[in-house]
N, C-alpha and C. Protein backbone atom coordinates (compact mmCIF):
# COMPACT_ATOMS: atom_id res chain seq x y z
N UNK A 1 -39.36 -42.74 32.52
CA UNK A 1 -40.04 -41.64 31.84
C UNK A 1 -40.49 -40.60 32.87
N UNK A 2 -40.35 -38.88 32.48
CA UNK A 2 -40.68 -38.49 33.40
C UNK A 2 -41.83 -38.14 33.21
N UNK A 3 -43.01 -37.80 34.58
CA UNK A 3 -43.94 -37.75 34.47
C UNK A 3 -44.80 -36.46 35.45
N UNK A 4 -44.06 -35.92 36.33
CA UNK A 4 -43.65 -34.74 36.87
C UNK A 4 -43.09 -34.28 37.73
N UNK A 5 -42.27 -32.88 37.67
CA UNK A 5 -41.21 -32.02 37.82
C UNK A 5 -41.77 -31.20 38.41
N UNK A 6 -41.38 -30.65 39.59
CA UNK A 6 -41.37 -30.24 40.60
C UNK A 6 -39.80 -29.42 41.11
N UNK A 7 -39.88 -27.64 40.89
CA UNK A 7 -38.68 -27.25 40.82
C UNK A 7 -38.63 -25.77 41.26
N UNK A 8 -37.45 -25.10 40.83
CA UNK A 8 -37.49 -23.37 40.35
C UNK A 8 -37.38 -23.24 38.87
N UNK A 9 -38.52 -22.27 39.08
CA UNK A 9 -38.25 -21.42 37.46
C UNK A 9 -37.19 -20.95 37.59
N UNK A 10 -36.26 -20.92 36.48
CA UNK A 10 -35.00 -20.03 36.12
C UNK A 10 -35.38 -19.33 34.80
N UNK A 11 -35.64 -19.58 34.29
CA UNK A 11 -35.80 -18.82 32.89
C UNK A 11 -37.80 -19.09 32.52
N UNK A 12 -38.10 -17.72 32.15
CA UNK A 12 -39.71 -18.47 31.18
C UNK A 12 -39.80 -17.43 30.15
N UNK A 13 -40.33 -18.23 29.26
CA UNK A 13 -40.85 -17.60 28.10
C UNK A 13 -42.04 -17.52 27.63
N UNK A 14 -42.48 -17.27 26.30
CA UNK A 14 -43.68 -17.74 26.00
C UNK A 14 -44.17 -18.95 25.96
N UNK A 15 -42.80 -19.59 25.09
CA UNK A 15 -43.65 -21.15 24.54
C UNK A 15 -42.57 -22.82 25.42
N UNK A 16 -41.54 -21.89 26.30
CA UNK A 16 -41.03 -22.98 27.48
C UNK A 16 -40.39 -22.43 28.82
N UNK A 17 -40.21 -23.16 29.24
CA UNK A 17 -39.43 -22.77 30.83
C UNK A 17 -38.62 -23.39 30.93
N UNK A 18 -37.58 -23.09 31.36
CA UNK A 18 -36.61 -23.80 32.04
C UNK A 18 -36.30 -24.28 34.02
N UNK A 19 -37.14 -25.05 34.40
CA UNK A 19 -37.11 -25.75 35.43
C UNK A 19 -35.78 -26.47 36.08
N UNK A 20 -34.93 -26.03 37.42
CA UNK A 20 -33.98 -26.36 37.70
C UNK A 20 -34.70 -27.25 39.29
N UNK A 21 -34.34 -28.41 38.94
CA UNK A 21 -34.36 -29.36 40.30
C UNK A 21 -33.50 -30.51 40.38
N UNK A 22 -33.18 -30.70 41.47
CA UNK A 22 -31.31 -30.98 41.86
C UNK A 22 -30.77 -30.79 40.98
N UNK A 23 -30.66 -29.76 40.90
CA UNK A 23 -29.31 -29.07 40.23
C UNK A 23 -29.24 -29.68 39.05
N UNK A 24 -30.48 -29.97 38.27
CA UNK A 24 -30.40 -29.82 37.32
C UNK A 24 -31.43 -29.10 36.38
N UNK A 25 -31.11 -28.16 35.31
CA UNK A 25 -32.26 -27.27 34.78
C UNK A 25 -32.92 -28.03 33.42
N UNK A 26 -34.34 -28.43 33.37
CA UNK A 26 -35.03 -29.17 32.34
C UNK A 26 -35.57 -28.21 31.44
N UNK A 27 -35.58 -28.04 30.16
CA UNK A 27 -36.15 -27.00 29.57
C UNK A 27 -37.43 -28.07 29.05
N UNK A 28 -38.70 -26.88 29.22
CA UNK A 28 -39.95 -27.82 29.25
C UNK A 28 -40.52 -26.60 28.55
N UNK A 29 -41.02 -27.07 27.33
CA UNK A 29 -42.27 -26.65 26.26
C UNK A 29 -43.78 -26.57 26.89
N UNK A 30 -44.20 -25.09 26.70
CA UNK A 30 -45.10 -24.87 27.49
C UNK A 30 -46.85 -24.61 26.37
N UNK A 31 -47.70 -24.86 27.17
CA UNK A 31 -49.12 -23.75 25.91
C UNK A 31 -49.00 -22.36 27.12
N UNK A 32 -49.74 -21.55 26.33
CA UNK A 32 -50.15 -20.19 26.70
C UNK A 32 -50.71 -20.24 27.74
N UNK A 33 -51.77 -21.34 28.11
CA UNK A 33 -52.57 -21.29 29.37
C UNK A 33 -51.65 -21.43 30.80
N UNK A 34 -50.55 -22.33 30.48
CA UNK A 34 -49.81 -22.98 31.68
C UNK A 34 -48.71 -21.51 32.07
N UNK A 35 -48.19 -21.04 30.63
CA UNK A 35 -47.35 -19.80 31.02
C UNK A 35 -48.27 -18.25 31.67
N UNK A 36 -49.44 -18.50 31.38
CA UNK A 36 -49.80 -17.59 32.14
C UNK A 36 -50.17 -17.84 33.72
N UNK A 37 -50.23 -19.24 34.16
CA UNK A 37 -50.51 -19.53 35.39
C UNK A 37 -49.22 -19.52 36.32
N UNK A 38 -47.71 -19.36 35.41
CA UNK A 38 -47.04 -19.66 36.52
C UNK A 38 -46.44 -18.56 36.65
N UNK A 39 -45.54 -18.43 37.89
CA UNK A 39 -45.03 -17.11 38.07
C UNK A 39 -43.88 -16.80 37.31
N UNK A 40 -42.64 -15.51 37.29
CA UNK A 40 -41.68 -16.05 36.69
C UNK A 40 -40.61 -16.57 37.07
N UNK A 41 -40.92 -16.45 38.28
CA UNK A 41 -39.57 -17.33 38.81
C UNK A 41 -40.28 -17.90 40.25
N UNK A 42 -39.28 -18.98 40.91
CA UNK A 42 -40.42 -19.13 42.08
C UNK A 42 -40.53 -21.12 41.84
N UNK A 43 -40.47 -21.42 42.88
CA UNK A 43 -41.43 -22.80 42.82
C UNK A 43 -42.60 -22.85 41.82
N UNK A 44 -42.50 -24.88 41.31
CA UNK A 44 -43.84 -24.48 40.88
C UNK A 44 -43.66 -26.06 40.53
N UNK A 45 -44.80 -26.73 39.86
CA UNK A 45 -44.62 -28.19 39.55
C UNK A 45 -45.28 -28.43 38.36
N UNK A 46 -45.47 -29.39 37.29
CA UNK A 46 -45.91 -29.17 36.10
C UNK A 46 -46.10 -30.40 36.12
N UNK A 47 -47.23 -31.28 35.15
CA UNK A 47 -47.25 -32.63 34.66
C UNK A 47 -46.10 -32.44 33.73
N UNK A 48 -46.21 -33.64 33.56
CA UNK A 48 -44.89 -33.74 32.38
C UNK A 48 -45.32 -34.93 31.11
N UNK A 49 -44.93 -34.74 30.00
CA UNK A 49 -45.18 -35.37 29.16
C UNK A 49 -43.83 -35.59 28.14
N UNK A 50 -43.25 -36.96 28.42
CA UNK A 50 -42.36 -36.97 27.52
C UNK A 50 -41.60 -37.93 26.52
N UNK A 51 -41.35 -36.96 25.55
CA UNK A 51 -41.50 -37.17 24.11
C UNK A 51 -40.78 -37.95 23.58
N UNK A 52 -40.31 -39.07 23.89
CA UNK A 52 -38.63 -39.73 22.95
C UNK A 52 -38.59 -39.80 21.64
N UNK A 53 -37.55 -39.20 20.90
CA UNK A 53 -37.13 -39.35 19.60
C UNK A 53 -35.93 -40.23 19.54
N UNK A 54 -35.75 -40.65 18.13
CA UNK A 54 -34.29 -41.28 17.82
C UNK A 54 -33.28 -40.51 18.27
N UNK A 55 -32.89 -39.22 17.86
CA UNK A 55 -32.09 -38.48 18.46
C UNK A 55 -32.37 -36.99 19.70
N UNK A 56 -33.55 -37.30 20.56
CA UNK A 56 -33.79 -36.46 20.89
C UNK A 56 -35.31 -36.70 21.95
N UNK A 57 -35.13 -36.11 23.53
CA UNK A 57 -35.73 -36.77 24.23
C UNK A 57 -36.47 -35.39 24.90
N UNK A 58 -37.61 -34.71 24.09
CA UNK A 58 -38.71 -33.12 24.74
C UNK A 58 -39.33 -33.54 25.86
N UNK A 59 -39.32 -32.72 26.37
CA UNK A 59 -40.56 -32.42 28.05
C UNK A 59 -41.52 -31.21 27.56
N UNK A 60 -42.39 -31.79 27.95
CA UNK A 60 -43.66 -30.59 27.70
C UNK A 60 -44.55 -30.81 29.04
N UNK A 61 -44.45 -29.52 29.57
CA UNK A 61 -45.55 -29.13 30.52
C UNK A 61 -46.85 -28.46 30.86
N UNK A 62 -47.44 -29.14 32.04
CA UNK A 62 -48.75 -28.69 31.97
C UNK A 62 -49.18 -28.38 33.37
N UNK A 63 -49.58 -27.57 34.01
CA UNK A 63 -49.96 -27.00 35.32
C UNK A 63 -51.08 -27.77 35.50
N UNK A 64 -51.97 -28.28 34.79
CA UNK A 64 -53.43 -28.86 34.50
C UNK A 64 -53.66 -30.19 34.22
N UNK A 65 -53.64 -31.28 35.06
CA UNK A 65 -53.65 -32.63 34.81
C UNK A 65 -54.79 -32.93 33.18
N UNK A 66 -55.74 -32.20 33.44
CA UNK A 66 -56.59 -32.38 32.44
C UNK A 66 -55.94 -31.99 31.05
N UNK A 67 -55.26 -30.91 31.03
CA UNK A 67 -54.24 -30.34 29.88
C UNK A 67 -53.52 -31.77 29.72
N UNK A 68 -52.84 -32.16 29.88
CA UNK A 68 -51.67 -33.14 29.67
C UNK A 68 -52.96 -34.23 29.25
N UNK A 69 -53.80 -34.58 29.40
CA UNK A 69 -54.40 -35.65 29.05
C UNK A 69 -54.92 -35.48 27.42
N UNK A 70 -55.68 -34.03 27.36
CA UNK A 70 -56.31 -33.15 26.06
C UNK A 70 -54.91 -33.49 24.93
N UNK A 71 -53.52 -33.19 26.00
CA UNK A 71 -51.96 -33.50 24.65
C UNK A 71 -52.04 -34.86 24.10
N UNK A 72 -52.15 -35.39 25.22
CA UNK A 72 -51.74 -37.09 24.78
C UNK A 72 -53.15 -37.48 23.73
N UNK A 73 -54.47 -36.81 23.87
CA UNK A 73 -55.49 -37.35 23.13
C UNK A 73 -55.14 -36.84 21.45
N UNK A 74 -54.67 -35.57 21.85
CA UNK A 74 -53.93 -34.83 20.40
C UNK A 74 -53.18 -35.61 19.50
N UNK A 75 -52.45 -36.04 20.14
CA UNK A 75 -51.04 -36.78 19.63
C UNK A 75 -51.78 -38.35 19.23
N UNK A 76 -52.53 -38.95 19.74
CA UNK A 76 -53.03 -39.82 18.86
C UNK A 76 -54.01 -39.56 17.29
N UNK A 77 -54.27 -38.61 16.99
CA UNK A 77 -54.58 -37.97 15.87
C UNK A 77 -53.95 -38.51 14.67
N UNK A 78 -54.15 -38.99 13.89
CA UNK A 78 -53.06 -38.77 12.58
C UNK A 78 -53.02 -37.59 12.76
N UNK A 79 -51.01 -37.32 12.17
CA UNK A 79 -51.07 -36.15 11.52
C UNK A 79 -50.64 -35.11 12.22
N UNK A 80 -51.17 -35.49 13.76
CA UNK A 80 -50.56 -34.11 15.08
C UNK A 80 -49.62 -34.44 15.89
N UNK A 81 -48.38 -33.54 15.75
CA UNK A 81 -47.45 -34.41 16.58
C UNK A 81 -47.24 -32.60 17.44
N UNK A 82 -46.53 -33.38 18.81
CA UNK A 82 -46.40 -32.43 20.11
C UNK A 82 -46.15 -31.07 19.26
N UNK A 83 -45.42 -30.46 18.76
CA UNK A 83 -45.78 -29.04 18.81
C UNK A 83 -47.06 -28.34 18.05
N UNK A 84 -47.84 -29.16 17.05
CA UNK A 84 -49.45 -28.73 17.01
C UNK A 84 -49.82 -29.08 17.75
N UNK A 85 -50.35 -29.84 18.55
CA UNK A 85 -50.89 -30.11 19.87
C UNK A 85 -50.64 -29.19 20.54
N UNK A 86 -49.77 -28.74 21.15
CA UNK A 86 -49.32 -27.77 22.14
C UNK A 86 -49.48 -26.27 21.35
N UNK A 87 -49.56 -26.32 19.90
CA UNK A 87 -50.19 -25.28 19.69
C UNK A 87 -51.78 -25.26 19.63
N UNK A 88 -52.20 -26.13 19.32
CA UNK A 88 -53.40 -26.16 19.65
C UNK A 88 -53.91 -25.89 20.78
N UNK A 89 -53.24 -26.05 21.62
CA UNK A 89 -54.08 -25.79 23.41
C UNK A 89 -53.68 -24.39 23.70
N UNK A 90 -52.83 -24.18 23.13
CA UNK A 90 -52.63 -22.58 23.14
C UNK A 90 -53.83 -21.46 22.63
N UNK A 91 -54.61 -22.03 21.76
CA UNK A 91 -55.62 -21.32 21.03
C UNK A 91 -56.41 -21.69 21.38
N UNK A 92 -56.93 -22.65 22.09
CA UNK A 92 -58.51 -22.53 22.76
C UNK A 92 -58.12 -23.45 24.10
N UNK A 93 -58.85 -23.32 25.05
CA UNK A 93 -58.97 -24.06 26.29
C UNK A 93 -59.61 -25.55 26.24
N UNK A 94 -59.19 -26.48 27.31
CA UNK A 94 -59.50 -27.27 27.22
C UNK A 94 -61.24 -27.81 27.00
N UNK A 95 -61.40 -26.90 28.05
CA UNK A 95 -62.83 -27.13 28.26
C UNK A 95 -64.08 -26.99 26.71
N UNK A 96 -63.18 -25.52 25.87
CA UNK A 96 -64.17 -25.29 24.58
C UNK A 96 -63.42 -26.03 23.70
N UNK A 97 -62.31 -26.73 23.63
CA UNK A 97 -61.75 -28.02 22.63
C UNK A 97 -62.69 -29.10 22.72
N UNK A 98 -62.85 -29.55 23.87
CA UNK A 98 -63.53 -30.56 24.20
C UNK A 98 -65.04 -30.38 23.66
N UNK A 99 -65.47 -29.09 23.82
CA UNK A 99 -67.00 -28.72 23.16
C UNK A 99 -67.08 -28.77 22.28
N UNK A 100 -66.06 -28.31 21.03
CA UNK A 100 -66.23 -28.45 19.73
C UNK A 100 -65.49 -29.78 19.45
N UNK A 101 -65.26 -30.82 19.95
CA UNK A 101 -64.92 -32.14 19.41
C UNK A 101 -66.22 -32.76 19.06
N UNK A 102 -66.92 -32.45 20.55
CA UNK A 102 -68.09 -33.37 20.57
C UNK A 102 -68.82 -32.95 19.79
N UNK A 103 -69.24 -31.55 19.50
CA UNK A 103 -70.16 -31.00 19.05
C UNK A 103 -70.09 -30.91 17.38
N UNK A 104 -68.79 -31.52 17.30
CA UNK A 104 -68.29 -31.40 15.17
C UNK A 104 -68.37 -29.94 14.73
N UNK A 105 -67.97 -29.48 15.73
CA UNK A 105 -67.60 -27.67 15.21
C UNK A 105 -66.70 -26.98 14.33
N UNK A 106 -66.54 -27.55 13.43
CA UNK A 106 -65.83 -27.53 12.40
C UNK A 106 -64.98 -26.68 12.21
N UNK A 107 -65.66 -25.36 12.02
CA UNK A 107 -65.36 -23.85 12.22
C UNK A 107 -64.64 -23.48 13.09
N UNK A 108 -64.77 -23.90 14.14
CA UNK A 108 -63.65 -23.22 15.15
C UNK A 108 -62.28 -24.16 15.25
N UNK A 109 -62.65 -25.25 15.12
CA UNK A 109 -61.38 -26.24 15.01
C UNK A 109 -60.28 -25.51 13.91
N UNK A 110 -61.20 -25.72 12.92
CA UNK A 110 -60.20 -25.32 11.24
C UNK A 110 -59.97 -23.39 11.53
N UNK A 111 -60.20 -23.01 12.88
CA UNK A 111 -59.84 -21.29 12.76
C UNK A 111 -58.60 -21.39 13.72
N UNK A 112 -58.06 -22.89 13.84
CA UNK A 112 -56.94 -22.67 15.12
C UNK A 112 -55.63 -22.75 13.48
N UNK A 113 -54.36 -21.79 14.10
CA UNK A 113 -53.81 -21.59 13.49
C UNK A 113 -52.71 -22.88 12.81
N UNK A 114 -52.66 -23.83 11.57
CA UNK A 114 -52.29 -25.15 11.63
C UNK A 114 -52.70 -26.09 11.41
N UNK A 115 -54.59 -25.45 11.55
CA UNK A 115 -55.56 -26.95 11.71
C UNK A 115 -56.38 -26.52 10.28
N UNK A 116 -56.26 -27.22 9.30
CA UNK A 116 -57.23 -27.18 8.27
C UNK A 116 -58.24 -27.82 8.74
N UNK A 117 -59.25 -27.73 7.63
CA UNK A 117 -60.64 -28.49 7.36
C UNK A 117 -60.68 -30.28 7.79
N UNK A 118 -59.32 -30.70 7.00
CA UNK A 118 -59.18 -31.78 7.15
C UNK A 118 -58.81 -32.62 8.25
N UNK A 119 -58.15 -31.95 8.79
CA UNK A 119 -57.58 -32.11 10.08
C UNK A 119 -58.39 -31.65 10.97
N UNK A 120 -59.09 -30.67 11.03
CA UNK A 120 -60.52 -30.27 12.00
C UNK A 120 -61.24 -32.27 11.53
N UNK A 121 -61.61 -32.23 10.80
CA UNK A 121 -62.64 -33.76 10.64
C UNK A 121 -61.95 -34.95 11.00
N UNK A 122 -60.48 -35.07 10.78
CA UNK A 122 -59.80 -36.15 11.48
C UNK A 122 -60.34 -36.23 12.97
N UNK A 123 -60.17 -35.04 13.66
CA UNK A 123 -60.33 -34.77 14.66
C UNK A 123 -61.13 -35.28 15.33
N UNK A 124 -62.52 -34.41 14.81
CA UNK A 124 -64.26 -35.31 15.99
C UNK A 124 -63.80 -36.08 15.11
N UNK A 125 -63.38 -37.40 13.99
CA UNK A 125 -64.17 -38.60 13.88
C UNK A 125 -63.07 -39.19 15.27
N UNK A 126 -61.71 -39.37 15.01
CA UNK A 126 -61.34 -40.08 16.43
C UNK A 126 -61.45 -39.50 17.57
N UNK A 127 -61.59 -38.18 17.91
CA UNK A 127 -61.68 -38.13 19.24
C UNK A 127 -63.19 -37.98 20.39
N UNK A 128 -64.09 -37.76 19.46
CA UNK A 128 -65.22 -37.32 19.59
C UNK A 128 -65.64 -38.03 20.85
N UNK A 129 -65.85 -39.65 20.83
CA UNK A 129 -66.17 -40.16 21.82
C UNK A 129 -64.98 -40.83 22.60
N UNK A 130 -63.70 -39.94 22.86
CA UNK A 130 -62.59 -40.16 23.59
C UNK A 130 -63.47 -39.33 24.84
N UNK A 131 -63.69 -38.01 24.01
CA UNK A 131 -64.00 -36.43 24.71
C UNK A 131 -65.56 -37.16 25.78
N UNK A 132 -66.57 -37.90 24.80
CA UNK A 132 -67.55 -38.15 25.40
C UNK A 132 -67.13 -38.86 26.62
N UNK A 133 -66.39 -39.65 26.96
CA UNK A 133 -65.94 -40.57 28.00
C UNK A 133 -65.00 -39.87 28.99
N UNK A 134 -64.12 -38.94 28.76
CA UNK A 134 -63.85 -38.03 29.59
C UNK A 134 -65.01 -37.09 30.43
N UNK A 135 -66.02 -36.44 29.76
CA UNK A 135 -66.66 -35.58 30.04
C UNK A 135 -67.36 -36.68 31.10
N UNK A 136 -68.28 -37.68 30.51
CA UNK A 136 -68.83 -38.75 31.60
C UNK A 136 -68.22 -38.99 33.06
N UNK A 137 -66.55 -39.14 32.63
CA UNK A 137 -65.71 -39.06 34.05
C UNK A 137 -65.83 -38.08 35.37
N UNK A 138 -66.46 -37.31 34.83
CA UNK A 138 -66.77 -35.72 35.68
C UNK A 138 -65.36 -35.41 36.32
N UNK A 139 -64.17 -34.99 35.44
CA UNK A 139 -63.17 -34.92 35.45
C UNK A 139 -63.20 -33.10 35.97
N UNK A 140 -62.42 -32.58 36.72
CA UNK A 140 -62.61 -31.58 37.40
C UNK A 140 -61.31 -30.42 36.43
N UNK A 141 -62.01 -29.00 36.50
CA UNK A 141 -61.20 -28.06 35.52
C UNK A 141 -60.55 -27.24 36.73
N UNK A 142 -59.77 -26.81 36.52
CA UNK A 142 -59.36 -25.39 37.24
C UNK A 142 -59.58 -23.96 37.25
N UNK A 143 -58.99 -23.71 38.19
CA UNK A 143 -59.92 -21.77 37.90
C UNK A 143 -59.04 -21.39 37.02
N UNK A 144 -59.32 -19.93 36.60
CA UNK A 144 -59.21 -19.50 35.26
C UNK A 144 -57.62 -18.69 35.45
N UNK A 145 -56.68 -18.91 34.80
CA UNK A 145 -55.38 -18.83 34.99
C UNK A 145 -55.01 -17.50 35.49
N UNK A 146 -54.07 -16.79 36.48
CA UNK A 146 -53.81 -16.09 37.28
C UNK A 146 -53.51 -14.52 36.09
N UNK A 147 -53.32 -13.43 35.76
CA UNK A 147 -53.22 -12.78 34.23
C UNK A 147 -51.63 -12.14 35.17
N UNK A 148 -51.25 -11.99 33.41
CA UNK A 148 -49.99 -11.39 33.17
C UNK A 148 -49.49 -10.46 33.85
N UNK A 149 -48.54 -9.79 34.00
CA UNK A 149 -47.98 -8.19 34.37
C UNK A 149 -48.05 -7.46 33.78
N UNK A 150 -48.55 -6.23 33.90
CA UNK A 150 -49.08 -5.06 32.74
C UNK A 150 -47.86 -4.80 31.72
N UNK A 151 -46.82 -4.96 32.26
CA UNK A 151 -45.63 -3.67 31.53
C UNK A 151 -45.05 -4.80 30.34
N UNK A 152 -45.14 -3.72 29.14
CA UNK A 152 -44.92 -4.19 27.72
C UNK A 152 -45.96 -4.88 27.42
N UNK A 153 -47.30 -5.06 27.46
CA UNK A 153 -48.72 -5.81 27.50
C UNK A 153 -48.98 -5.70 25.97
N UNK A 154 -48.92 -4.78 25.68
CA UNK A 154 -48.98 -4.90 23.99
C UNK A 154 -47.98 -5.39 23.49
N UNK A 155 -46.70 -5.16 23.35
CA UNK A 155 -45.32 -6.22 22.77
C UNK A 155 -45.81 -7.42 23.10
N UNK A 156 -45.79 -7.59 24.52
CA UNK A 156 -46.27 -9.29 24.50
C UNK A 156 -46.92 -10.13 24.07
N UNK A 157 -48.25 -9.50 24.02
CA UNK A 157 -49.43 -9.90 23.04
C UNK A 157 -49.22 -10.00 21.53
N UNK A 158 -48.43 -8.68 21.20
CA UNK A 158 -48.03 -9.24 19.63
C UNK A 158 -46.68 -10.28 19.10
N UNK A 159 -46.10 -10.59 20.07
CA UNK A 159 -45.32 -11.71 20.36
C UNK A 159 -45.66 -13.44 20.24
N UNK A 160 -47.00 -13.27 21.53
CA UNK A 160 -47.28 -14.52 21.48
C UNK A 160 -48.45 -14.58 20.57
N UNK A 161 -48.86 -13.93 19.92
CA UNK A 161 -49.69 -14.04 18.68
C UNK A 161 -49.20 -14.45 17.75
N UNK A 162 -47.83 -13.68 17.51
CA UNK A 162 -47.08 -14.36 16.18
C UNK A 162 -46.41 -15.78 16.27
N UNK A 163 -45.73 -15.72 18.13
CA UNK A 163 -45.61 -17.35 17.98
C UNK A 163 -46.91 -18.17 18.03
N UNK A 164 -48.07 -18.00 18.44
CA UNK A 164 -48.64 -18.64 17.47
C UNK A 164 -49.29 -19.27 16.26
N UNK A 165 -48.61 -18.69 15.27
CA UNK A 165 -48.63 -18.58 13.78
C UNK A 165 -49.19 -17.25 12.88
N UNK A 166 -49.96 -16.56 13.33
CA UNK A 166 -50.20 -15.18 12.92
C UNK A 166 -49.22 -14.08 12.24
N UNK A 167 -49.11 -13.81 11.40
CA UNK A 167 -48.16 -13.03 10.74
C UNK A 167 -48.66 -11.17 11.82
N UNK A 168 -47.45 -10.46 11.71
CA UNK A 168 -46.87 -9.44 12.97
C UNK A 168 -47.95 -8.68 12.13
N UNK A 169 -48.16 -8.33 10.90
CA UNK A 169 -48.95 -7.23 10.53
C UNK A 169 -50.37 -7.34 11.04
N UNK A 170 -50.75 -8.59 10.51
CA UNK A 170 -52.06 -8.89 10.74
C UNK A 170 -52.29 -8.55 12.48
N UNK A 171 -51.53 -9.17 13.36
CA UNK A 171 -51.76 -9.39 14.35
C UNK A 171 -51.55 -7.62 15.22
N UNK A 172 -50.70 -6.93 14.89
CA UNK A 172 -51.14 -5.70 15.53
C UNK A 172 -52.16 -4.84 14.99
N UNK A 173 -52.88 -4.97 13.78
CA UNK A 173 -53.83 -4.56 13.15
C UNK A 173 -54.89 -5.04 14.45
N UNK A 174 -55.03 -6.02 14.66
CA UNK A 174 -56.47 -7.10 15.53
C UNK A 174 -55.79 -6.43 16.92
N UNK A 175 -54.57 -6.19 17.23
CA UNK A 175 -54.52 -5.13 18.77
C UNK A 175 -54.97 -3.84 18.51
N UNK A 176 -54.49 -3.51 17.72
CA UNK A 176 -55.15 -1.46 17.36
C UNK A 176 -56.20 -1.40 16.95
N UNK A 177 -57.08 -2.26 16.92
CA UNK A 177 -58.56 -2.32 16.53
C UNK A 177 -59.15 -2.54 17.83
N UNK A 178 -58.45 -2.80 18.86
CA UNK A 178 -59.65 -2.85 20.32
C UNK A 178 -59.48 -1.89 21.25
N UNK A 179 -60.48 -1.84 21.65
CA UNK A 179 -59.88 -0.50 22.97
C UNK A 179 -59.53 -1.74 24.16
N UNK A 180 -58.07 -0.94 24.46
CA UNK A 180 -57.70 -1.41 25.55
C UNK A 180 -57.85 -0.41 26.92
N UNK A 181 -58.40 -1.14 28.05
CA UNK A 181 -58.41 -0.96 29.41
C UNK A 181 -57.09 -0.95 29.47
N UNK A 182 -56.75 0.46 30.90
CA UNK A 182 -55.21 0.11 31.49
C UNK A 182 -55.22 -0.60 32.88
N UNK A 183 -56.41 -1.61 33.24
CA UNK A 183 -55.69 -2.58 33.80
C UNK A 183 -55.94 -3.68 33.40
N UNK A 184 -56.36 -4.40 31.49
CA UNK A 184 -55.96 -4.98 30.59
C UNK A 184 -54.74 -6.44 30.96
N UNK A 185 -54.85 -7.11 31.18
CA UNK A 185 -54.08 -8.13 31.03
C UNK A 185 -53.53 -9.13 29.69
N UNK A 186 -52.71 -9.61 29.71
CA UNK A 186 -52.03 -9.93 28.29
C UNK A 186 -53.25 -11.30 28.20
N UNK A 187 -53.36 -11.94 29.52
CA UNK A 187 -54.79 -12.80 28.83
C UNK A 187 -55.91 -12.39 27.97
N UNK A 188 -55.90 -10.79 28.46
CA UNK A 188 -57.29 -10.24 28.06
C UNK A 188 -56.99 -9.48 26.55
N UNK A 189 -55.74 -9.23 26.50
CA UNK A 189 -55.47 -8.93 25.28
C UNK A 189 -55.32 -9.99 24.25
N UNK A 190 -55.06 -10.87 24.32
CA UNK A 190 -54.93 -12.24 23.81
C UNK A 190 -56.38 -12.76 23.22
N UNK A 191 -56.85 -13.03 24.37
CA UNK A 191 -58.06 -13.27 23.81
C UNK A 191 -59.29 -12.55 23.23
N UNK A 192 -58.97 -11.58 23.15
CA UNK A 192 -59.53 -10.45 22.50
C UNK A 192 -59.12 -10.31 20.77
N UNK A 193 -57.95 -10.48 20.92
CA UNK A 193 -57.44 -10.19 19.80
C UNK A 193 -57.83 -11.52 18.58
N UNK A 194 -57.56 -12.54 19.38
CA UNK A 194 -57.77 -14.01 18.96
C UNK A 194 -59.01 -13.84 18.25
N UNK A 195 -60.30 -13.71 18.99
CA UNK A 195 -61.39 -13.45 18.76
C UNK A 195 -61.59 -12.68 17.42
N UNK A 196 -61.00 -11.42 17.16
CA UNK A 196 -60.78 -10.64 16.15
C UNK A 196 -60.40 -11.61 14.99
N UNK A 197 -58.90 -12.45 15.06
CA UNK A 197 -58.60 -12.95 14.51
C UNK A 197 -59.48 -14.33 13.87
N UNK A 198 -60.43 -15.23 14.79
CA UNK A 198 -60.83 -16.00 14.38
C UNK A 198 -62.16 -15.77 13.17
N UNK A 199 -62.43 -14.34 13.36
CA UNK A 199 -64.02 -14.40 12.71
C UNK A 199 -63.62 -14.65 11.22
């Protein structure tokens, strides 16, 4: 099983990369946080998490040891399998997932795009004191991910908004409603917009 990859970017996108090491290229499913930390091409190394199916064997990566742990706690969930999970970490960070597990924040859980009410409460009842026993670990976060390249900053943003479930109208409505700075980053547009979107 692999467990991490260590390579060149050849290709990235929003929601994977394609990682070539010995000569061979792995396409690896990414969240928002990890694609904004890496460059686009270039060395780089990722945890790895991977997925076996009957007919079909995914890699999903994570720049963030703690990320890959937050997936695997996901995926024991009823109900969440790797691509809600991985959309889920896309819409909030580890660190405020972990706050509203513990904290039974209902509201912000059920405002990630995917996650009803019900599935927000599945949630803190099993993971609640997964999160408490992590946090006890004094498990260490990383600094705050490196931001985007200005050019096309609005396309992009309304891109990875819609891949993450947001319909295109709604979502450039919540960009043309903020004033943007021009040295604005697609993080900063993102989460700006998100914000808009969650109230």
């Amino acid at each position: 099983m692999i467990a991490l990859l260590t390579g060149n970017i050849v290709f990235k996108s929003i929601d994977h990369i394609i990682l070539e090491t010995g000569g061979v290229g792995y396409r690896v499913m990414i969240p928002l946080s990890t694609f904004y930390s890496l460059p686009e091409q270039g060395d780089s190394r990722l945890h790895i998490y991977t997925h076996v199916k009957e007919d079909a064997i995914h890699l999903y990566g994570f720049l963030r040891l703690d990320e890959k742990e937050m997936f695997q706690l996901l995926l024991s969930v009823s109900g969440i399998g790797p691509r809600l999970a991985l959309n889920i970490l896309s819409n909030i960070t580890t660190e405020e997932l972990k706050s509203s597990l513990y904290d039974g924040n209902l509201k912000r859980l059920s405002g990630i795009p995917g996650i009803g009410k019900k599935t927000a409460e599945r949630m803190v009842l099993e993971l609640k004191d997964k999160v408490a026993k992590m946090a006890s670990s004094g498990q260490s976060t990383a600094a705050r991910p490196a931001a985007a390249p200005a050019q096309n900053i609005f396309d992009d943003t309304l891109s990875a908004l819609t891949n993450l479930g947001y319909k295109e109208a709604q979502a450039r409505k919540a960009l043309e409603s903020m004033e943007i700075p021009t040295e604005a980053s697609l993080e900063d547009l993102l989460k700006g917009a998100l914000k808009i979107l969650l109230k």
